[in-house]
C-alpha atoms as a PDB file:
ATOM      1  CA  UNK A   1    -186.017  12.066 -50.584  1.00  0.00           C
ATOM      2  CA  UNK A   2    -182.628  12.359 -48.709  1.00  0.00           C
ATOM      3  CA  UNK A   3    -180.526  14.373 -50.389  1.00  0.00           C
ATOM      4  CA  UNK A   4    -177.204  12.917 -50.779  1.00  0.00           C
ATOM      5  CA  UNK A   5    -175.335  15.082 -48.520  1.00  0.00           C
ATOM      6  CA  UNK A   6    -176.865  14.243 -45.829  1.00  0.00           C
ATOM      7  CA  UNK A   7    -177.069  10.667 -46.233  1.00  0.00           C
ATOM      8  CA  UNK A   8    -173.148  10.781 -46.026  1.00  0.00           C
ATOM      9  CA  UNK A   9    -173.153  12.662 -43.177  1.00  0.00           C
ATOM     10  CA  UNK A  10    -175.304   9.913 -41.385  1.00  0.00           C
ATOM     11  CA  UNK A  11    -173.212   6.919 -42.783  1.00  0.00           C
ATOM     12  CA  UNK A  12    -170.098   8.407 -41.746  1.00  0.00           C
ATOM     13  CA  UNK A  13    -171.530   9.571 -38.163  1.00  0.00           C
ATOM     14  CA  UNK A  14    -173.077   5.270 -38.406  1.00  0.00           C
ATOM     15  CA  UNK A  15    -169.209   4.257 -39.352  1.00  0.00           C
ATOM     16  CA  UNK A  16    -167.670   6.634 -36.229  1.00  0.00           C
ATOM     17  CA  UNK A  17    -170.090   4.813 -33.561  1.00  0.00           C
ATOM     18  CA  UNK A  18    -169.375   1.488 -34.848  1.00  0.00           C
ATOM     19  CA  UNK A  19    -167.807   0.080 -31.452  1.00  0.00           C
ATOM     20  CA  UNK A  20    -170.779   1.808 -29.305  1.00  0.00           C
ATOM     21  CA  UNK A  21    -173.931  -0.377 -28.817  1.00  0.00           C
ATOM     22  CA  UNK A  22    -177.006   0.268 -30.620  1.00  0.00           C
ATOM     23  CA  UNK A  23    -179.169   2.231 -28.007  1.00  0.00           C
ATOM     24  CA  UNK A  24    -176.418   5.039 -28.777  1.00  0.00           C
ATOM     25  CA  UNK A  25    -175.934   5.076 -32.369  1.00  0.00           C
ATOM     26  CA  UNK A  26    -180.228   5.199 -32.662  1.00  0.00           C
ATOM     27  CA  UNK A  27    -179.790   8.334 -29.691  1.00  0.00           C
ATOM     28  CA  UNK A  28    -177.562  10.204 -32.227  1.00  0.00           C
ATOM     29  CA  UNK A  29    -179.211   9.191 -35.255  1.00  0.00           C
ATOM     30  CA  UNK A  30    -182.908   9.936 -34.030  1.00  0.00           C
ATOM     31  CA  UNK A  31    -182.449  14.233 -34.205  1.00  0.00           C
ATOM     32  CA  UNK A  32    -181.095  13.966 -38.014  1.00  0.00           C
ATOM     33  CA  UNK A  33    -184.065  11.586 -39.120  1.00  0.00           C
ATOM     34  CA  UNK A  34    -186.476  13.603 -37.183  1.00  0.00           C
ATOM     35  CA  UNK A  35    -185.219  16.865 -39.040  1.00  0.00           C
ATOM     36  CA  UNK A  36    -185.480  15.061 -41.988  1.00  0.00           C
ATOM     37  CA  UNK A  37    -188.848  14.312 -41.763  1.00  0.00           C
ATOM     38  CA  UNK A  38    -189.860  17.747 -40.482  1.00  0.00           C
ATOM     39  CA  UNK A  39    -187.845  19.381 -43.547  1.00  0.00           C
ATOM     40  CA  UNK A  40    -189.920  16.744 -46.043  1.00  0.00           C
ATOM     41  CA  UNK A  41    -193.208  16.763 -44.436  1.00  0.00           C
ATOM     42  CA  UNK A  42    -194.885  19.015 -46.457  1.00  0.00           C
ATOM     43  CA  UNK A  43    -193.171  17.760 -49.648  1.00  0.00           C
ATOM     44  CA  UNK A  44    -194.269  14.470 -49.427  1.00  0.00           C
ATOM     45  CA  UNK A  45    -197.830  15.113 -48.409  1.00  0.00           C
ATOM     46  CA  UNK A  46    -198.396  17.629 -51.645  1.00  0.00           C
ATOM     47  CA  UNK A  47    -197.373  14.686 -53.276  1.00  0.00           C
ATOM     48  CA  UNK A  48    -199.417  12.699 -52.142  1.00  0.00           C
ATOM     49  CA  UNK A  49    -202.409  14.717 -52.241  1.00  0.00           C
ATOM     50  CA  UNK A  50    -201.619  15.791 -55.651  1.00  0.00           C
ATOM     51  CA  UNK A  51    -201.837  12.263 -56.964  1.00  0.00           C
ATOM     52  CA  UNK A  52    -204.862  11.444 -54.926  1.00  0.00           C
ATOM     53  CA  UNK A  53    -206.258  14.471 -56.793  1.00  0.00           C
ATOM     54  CA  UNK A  54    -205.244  13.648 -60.144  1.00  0.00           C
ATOM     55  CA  UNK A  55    -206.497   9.998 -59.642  1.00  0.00           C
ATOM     56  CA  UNK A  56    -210.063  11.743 -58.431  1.00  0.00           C
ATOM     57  CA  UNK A  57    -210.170  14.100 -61.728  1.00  0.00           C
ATOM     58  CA  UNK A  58    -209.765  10.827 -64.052  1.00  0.00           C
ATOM     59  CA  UNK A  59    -212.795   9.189 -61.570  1.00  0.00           C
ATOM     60  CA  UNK A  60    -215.257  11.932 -62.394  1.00  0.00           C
END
């Protein structure tokens, strides 16, 4: 669900901290997954529900 933009934007940000230790890198990294997530939240969870409804119609 990442569009492809973005996903460069994190490898290259990943590449640029490549000589700082981990606890940094995850530090910068956590706001742009967390946005992520809040931006696909509701996308994913229609989805979900949407199959889960289908899958309920075909039950009954």
């Amino acid at each position: 669900m990442i569009n492809r933009t973005s996903a460069a934007n994190a490898g290259a940000l990943v590449r640029a901290l490549r000589e700082f230790n981990a606890k940094a890198v995850i530090g910068k990294l956590n706001p742009i997954i967390r946005g992520w997530a809040a931006y696909y939240r509701t996308v994913v969870s229609s989805l979900a529900f949407a199959k889960l409804d289908g899958h309920v119609w075909t039950l009954t």
